[in-house]
C-alpha atoms as a PDB file:
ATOM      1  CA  UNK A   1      98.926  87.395 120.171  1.00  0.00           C
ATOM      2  CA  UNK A   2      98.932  84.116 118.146  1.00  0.00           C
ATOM      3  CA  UNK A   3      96.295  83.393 115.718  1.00  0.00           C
ATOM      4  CA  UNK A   4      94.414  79.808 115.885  1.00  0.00           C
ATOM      5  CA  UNK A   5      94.530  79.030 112.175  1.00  0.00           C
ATOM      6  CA  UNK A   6      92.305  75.890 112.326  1.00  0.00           C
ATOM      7  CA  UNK A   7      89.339  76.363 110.080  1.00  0.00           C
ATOM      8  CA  UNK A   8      85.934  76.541 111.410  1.00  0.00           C
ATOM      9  CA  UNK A   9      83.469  74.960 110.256  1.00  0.00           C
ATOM     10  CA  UNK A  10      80.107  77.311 109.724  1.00  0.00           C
ATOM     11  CA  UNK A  11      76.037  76.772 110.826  1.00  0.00           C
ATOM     12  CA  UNK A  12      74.578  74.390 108.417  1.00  0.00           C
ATOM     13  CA  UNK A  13      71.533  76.731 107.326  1.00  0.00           C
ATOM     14  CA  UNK A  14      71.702  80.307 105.877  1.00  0.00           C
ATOM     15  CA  UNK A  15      69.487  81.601 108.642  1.00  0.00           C
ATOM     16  CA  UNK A  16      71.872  80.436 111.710  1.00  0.00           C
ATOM     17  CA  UNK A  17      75.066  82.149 109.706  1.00  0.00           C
ATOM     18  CA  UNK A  18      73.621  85.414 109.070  1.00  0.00           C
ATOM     19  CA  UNK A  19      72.252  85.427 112.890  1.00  0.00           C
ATOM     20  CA  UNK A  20      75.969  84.078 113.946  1.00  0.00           C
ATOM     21  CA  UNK A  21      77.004  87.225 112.091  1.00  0.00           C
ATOM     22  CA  UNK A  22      74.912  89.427 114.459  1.00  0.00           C
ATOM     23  CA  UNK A  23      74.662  87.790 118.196  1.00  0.00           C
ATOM     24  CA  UNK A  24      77.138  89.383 120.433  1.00  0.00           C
ATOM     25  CA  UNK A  25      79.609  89.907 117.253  1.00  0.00           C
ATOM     26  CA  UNK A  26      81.197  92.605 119.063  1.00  0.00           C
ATOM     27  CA  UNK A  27      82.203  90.301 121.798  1.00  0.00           C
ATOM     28  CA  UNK A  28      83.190  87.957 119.368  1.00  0.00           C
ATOM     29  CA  UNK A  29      85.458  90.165 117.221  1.00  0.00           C
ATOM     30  CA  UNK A  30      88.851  89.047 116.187  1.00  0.00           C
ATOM     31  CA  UNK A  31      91.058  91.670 116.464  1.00  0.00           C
ATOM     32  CA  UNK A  32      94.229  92.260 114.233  1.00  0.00           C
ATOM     33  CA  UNK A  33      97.931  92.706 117.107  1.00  0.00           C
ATOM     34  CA  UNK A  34      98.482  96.383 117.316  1.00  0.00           C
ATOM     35  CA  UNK A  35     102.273  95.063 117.150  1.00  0.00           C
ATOM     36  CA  UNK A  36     102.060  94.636 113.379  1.00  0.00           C
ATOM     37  CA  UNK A  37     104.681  96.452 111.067  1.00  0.00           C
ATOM     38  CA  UNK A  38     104.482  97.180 107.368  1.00  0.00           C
ATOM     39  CA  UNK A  39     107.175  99.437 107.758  1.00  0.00           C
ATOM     40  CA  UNK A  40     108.227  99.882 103.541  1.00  0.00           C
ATOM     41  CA  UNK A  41     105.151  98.183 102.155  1.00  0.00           C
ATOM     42  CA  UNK A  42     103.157  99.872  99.124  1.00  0.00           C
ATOM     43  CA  UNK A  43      99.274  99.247  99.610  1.00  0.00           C
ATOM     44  CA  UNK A  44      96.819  99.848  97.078  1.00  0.00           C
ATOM     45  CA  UNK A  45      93.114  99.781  98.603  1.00  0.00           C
ATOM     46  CA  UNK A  46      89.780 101.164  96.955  1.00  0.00           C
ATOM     47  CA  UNK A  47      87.596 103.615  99.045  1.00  0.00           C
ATOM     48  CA  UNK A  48      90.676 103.784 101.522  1.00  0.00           C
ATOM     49  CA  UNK A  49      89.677 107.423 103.280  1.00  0.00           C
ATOM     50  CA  UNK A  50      85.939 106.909 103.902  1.00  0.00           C
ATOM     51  CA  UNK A  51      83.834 104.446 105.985  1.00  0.00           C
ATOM     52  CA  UNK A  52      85.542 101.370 106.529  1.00  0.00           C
ATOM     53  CA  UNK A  53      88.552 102.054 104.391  1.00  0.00           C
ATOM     54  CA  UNK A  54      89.543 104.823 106.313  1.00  0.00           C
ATOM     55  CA  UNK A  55      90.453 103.144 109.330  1.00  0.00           C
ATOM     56  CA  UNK A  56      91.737 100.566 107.523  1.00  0.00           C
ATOM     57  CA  UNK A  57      94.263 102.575 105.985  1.00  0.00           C
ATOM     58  CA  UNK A  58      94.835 104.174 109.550  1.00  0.00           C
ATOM     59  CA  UNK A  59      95.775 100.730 111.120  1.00  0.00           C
ATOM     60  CA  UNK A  60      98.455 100.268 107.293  1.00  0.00           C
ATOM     61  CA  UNK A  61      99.598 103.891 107.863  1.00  0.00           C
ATOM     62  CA  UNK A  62      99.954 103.348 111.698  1.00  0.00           C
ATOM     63  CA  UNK A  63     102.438 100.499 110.982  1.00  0.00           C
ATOM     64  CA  UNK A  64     104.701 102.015 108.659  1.00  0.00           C
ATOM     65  CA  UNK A  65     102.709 101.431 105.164  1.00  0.00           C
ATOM     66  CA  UNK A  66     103.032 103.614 102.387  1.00  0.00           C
ATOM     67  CA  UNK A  67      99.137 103.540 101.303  1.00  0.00           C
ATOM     68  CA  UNK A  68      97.056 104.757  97.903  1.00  0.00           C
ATOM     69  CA  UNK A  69      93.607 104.752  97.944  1.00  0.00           C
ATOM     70  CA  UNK A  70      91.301 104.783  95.249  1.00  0.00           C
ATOM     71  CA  UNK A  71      87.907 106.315  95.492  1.00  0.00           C
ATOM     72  CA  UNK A  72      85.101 108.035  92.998  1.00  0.00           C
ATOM     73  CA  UNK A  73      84.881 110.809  95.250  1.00  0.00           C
ATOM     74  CA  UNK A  74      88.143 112.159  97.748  1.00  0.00           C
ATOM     75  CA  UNK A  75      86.901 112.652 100.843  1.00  0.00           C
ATOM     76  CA  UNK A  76      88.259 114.731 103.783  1.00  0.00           C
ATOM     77  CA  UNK A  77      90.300 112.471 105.770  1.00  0.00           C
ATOM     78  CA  UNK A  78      90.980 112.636 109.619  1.00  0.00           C
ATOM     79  CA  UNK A  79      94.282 113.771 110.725  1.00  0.00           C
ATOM     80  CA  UNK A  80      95.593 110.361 110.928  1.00  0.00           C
ATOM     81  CA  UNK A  81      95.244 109.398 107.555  1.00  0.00           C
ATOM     82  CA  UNK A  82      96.105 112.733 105.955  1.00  0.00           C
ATOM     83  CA  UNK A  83      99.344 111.083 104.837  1.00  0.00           C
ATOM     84  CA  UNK A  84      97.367 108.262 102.460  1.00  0.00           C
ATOM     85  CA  UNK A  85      97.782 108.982  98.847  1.00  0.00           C
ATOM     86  CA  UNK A  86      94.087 109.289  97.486  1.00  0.00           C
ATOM     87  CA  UNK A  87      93.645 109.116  93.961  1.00  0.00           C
ATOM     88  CA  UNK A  88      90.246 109.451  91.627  1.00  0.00           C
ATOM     89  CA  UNK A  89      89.017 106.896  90.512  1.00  0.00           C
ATOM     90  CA  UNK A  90      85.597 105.469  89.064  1.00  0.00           C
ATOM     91  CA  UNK A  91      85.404 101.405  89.462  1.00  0.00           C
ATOM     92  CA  UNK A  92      82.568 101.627  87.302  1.00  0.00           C
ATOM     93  CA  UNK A  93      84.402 103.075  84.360  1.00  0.00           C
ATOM     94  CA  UNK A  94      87.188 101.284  82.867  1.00  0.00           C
ATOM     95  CA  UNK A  95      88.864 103.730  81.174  1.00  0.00           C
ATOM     96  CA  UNK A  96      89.084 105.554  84.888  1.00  0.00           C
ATOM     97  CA  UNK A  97      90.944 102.022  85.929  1.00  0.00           C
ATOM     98  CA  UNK A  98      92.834 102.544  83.371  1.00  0.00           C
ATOM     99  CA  UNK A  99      93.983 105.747  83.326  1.00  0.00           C
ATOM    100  CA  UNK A 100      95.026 105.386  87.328  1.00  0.00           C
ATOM    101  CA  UNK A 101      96.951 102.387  86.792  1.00  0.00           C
ATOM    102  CA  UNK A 102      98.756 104.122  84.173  1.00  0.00           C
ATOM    103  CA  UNK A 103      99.661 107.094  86.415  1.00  0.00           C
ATOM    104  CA  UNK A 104     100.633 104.330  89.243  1.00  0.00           C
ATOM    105  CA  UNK A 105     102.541 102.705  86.933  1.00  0.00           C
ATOM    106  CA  UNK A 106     106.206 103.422  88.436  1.00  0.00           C
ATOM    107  CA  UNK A 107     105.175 101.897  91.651  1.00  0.00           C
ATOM    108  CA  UNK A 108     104.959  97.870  92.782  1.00  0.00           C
ATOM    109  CA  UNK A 109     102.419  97.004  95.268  1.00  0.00           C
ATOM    110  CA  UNK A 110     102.996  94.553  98.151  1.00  0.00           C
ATOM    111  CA  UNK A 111      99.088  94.280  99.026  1.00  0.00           C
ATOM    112  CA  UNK A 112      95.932  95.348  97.041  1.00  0.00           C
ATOM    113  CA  UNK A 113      92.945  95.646  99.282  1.00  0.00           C
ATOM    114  CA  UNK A 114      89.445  95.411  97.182  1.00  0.00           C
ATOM    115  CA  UNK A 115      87.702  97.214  99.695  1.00  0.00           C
ATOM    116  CA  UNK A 116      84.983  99.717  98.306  1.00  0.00           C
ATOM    117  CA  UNK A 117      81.549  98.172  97.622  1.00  0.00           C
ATOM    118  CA  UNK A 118      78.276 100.034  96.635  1.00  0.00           C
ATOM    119  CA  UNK A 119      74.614  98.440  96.546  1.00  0.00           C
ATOM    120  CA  UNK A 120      72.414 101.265  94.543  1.00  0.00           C
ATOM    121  CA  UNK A 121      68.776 100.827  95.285  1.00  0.00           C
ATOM    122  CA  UNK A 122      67.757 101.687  92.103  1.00  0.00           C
ATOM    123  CA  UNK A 123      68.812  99.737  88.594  1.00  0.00           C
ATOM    124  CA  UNK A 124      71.088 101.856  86.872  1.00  0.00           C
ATOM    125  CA  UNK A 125      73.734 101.008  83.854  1.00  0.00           C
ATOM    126  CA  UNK A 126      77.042 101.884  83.634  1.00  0.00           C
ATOM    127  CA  UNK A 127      78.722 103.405  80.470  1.00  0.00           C
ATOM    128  CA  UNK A 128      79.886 100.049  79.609  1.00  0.00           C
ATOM    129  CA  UNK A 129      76.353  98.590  79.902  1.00  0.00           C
ATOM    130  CA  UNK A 130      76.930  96.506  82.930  1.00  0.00           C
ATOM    131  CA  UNK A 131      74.571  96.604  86.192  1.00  0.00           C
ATOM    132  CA  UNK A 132      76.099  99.565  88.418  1.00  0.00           C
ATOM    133  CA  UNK A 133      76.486  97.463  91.249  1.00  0.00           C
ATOM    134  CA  UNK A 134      78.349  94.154  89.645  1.00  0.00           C
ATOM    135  CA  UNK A 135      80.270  96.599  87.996  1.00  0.00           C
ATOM    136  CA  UNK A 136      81.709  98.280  90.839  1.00  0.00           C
ATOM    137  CA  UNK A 137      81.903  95.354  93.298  1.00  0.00           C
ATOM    138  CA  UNK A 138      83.335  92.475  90.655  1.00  0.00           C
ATOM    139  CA  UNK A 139      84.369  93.943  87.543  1.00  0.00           C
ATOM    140  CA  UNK A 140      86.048  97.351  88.966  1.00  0.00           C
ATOM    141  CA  UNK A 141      87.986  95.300  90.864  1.00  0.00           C
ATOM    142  CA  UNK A 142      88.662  92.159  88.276  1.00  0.00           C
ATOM    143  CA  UNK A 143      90.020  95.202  86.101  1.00  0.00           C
ATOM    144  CA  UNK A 144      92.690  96.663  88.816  1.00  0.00           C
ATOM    145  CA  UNK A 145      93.794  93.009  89.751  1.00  0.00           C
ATOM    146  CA  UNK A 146      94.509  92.061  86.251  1.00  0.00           C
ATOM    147  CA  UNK A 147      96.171  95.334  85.201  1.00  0.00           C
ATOM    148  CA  UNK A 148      98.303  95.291  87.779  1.00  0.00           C
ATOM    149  CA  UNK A 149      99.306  91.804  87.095  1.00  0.00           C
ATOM    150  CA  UNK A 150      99.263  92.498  83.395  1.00  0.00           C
ATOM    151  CA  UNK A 151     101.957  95.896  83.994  1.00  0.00           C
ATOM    152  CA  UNK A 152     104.078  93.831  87.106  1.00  0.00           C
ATOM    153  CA  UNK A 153     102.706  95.884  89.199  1.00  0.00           C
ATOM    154  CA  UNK A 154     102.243  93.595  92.051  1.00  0.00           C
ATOM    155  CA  UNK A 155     105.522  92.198  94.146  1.00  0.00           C
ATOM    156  CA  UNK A 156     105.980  88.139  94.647  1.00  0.00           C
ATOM    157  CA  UNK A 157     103.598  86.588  96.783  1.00  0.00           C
ATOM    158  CA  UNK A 158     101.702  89.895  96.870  1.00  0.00           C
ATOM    159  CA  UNK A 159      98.427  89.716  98.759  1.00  0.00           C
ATOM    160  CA  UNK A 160      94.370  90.510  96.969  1.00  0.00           C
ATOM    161  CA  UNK A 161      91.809  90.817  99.385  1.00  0.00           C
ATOM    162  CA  UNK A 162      88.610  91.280  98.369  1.00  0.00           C
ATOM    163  CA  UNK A 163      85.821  92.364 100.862  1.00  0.00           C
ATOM    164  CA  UNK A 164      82.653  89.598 100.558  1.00  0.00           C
ATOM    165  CA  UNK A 165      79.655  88.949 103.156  1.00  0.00           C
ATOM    166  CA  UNK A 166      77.504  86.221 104.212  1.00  0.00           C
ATOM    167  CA  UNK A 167      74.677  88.329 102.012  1.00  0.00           C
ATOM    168  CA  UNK A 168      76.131  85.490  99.196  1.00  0.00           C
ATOM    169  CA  UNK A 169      74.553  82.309 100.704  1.00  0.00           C
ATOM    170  CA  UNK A 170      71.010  83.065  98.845  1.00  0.00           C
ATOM    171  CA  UNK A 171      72.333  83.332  95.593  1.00  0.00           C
ATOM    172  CA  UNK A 172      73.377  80.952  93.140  1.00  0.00           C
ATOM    173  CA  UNK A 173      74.432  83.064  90.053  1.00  0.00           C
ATOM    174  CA  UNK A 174      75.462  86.364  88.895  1.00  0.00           C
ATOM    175  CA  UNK A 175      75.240  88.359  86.001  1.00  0.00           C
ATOM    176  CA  UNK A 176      76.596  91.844  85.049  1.00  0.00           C
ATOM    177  CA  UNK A 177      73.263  92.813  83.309  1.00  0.00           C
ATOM    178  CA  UNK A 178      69.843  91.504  84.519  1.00  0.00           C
ATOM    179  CA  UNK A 179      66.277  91.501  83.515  1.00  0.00           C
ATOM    180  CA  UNK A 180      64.686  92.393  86.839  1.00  0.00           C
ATOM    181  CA  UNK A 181      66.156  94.706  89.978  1.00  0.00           C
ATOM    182  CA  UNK A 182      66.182  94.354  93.434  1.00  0.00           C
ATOM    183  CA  UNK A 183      68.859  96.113  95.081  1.00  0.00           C
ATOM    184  CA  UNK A 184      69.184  93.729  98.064  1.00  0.00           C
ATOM    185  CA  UNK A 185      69.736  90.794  95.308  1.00  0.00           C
ATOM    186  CA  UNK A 186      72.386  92.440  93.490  1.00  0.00           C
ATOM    187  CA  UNK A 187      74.391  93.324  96.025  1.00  0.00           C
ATOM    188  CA  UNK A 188      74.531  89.392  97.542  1.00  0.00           C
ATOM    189  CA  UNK A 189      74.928  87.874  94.251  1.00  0.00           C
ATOM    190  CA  UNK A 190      78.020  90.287  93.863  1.00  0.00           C
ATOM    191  CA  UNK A 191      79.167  89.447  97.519  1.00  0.00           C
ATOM    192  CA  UNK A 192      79.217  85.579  95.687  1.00  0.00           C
ATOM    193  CA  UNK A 193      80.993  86.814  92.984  1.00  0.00           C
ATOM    194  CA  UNK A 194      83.650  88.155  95.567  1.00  0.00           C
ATOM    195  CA  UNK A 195      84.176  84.682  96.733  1.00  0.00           C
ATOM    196  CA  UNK A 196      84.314  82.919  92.995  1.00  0.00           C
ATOM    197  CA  UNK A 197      86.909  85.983  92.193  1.00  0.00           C
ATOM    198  CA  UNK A 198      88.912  84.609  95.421  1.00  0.00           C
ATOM    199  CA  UNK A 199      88.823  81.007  93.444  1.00  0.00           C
ATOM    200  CA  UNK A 200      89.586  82.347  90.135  1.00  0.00           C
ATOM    201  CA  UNK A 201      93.052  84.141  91.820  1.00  0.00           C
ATOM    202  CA  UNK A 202      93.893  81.076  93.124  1.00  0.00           C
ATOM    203  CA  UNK A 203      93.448  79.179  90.267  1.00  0.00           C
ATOM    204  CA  UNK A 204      95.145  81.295  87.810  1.00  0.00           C
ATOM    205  CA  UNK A 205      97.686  83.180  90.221  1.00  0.00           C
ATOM    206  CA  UNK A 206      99.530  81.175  92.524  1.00  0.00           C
ATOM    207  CA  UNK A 207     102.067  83.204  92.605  1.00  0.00           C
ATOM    208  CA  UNK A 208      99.989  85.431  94.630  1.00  0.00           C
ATOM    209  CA  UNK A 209      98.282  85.190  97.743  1.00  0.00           C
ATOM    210  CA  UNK A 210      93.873  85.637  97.462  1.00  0.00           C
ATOM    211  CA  UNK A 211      92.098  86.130 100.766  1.00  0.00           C
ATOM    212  CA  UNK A 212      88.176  86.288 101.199  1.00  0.00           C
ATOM    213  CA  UNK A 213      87.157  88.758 104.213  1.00  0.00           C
ATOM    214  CA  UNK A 214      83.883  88.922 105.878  1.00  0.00           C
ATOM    215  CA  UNK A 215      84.319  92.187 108.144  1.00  0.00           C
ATOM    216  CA  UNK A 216      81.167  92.311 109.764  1.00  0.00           C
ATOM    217  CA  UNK A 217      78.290  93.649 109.902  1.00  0.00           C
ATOM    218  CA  UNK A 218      78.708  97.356 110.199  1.00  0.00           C
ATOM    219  CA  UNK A 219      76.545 100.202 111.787  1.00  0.00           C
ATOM    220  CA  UNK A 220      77.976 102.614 108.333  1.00  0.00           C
ATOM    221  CA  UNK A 221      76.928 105.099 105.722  1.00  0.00           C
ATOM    222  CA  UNK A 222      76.654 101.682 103.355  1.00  0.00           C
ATOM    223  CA  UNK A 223      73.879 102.283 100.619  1.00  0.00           C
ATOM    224  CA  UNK A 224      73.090 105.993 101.683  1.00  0.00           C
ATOM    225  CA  UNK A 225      71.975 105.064 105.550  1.00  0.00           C
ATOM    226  CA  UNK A 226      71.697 107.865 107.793  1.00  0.00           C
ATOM    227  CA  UNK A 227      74.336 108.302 110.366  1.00  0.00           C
ATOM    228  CA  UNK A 228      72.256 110.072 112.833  1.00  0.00           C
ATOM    229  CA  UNK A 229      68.864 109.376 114.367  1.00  0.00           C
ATOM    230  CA  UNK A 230      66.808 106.878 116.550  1.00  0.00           C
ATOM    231  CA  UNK A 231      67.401 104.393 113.847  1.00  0.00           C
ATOM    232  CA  UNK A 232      71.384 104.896 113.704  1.00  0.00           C
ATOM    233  CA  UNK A 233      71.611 104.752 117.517  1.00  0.00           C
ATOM    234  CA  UNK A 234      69.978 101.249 117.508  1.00  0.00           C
ATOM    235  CA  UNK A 235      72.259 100.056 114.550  1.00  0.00           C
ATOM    236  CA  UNK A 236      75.012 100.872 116.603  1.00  0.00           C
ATOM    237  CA  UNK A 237      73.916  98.566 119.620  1.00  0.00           C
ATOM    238  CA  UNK A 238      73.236  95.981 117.255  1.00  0.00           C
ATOM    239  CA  UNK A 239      76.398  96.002 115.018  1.00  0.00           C
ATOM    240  CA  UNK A 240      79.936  96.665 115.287  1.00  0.00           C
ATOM    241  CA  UNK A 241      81.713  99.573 113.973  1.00  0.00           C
ATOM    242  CA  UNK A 242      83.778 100.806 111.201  1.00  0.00           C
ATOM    243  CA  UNK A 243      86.739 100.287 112.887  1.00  0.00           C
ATOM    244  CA  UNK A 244      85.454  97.591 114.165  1.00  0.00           C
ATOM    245  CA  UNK A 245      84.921  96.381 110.432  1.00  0.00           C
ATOM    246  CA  UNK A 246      88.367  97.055 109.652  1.00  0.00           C
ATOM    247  CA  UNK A 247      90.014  94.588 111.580  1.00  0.00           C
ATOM    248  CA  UNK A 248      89.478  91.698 109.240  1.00  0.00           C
ATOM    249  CA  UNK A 249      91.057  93.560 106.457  1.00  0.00           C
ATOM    250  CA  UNK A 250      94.073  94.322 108.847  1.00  0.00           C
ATOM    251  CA  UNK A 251      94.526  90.912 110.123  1.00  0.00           C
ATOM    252  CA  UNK A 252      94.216  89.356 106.113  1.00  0.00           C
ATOM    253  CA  UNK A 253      96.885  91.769 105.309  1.00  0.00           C
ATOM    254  CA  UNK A 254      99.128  91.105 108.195  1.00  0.00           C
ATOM    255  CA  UNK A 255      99.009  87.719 109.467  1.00  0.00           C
ATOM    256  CA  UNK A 256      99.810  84.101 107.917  1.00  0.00           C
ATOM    257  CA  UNK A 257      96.434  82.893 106.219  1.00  0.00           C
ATOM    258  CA  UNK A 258      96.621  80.642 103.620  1.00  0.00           C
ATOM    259  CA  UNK A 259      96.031  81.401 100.081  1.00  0.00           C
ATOM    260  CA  UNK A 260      92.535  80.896  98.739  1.00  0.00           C
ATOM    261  CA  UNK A 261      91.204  81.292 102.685  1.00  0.00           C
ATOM    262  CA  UNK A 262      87.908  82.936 103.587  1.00  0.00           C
ATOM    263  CA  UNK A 263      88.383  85.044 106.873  1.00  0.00           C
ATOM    264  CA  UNK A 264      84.940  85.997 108.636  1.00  0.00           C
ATOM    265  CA  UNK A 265      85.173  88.837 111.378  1.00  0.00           C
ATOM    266  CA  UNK A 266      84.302  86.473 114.810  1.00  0.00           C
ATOM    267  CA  UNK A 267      84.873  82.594 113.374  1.00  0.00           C
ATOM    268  CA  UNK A 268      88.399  83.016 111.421  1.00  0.00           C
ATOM    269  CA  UNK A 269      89.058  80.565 108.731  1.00  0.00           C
ATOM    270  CA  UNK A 270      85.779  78.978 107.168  1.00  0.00           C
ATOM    271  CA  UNK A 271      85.701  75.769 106.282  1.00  0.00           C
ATOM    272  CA  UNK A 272      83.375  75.413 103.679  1.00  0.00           C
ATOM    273  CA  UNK A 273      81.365  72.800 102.714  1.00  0.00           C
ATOM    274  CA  UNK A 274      82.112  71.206  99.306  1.00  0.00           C
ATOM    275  CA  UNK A 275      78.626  71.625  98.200  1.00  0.00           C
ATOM    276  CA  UNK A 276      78.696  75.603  99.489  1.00  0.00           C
ATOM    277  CA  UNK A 277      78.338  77.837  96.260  1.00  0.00           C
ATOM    278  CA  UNK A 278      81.233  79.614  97.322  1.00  0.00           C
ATOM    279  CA  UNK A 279      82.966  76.842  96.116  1.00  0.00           C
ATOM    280  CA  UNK A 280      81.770  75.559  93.160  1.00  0.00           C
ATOM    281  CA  UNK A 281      84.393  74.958  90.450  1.00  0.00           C
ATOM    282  CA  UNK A 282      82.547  75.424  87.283  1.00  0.00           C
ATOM    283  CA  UNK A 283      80.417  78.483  87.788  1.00  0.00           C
ATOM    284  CA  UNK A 284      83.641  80.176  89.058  1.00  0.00           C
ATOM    285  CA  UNK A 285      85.882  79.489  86.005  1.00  0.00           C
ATOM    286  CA  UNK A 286      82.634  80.474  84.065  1.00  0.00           C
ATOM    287  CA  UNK A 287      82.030  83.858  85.647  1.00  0.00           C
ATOM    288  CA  UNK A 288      86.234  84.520  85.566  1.00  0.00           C
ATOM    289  CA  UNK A 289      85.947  83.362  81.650  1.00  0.00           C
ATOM    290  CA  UNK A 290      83.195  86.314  81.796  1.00  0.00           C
ATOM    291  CA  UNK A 291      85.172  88.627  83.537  1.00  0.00           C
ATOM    292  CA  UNK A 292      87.711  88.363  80.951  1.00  0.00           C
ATOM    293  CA  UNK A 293      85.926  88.658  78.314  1.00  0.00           C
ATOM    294  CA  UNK A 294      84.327  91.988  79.760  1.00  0.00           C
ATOM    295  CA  UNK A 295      88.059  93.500  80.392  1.00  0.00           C
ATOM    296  CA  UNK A 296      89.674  92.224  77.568  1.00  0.00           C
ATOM    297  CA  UNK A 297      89.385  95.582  75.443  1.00  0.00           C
ATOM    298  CA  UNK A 298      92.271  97.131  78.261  1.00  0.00           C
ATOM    299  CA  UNK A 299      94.206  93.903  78.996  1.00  0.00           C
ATOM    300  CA  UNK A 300      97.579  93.294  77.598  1.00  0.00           C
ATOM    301  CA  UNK A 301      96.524  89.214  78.162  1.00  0.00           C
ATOM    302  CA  UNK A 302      94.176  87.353  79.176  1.00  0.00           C
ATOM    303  CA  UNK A 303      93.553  84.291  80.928  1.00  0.00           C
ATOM    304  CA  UNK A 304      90.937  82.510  79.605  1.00  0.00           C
ATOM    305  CA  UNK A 305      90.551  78.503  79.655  1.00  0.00           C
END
């Protein structure tokens, strides 16, 4: 199978994108080749052995990967991932980064996967005094990018992926403390900040490669939803599922997208507009300037300018 690389361009309005993300996305899916081997590869990916993650480290593992996964909580994988290396890890808890890195440290990654992603419905601060869910989302994974840079950790034109979702296109800033809570909110303006983390790579690491994915959207456990009931049963009519979800991450690990790209589950390469806040210049060297300012206590260098 041969992917059409040609960038698409999206709806013009917010409302027809988030409906093109739901009508007949199942029948729109792009799937990742099942031909695909990572046979030797090292792959780093966050919440790798539960929802989502879990069969995307399946489809790494099933090709020959060699695949750690990081996750607050280990949970009991299925037989076909039982080989993944799952490590603890806290994303909202620096020194947890930290200390996992450190432990990683005699291994080089080809691919780091920021897949895990939490929206808490209530607002609750971390340790570090940043918004639970911006913490998690952005700065978790800011942190494990740049100390694996920092440590040459990652191999030469390495991959990042970082998980995003349409959820961005009514927001227009982010913060990692706020004033006022809505759960919904904080969890697209950190979907944003995905996206402006994807331009900040790209900016400062060329080196590497930085790939936006929009997997879908998922009938999941996401933000504590029930996995059983009337209400779970319709979900799973109306959306696609996990492994479903996973095949965006697969294909962004596997195939030849450009750098910088942002892969959606049924369109492929986005074209952006220019005036999309996804791409605006200045508020994504301002939130990266933010970023490292934030992780600078557990940086070696930082890269702020």
């Amino acid at each position: 199978m041969s992917f059409d690389l040609t960038p698409i361009k999206p709806g013009k309005s917010g409302f027809s994108r988030i409906f093109a993300c739901i009508f007949k996305q199942r029948s729109k899916l792009i799937k990742c080749p099942t031909n695909i081997n990572l046979t030797g590869k090292n792959i780093l990916i966050t919440g790798g052995t539960a929802g989502i993650g879990e069969f995307i480290s399946r489809g790494l593992h099933a090709a020959g990967a060699n695949v750690t996964s990081l996750s607050r909580g280990i949970s009991n994988c299925n037989k076909s991932v039982k080989d993944v290396e799952s490590l603890n890890c806290d994303l909202s808890n620096p020194e947890s980064i930290s200390r996992v890195i450190d432990y990683l440290s005699s291994k080089k990654f080809d691919i780091l996967i920021c897949n895990s992603g939490i929206m808490s419905k209530t607002f609750q601060l971390t340790p570090s005094g940043l918004e639970r869910t911006y913490a998690v989302n952005v700065v978790g994974h800011h942190l494990l990018y740049r100390l694996l840079i920092d440590k040459r950790m990652l191999n030469n034109n390495a991959r990042i992926i970082i998980t995003t979702g349409e959820a961005y296109q009514s927001h227009s800033n982010t913060a990692a403390t706020i004033n006022t809570y809505n759960g919904m909110k904080a969890y697209g303006s950190s979907k944003l900040a995905n996206l402006w983390q994807v331009l900040g790579l790209s900016k400062h690491y060329p080196m590497f490669k930085a790939i936006a994915i929009h997997p879908g959207v998922i009938a999941s456990g996401f933000a504590n939803a029930k996995k059983s009931g009337f209400y779970h049963w319709l979900r799973t009519k109306l959306l696609i599922s996990e492994e479903e979800g996973a095949q965006a991450a697969l294909i962004a690990a596997t195939q030849n997208i450009p750098n910088g790209a942002y892969w959606h589950n049924t369109l492929g390469i986005v074209d952006l507009p220019e005036d999309d806040i996804a791409k605006n210049p200045v508020k994504a060297n301002e939130q990266w300037q933010e970023l490292e300012t934030i992780c600078r206590p557990w940086l070696t260098s930082s890269e702020i300018n």
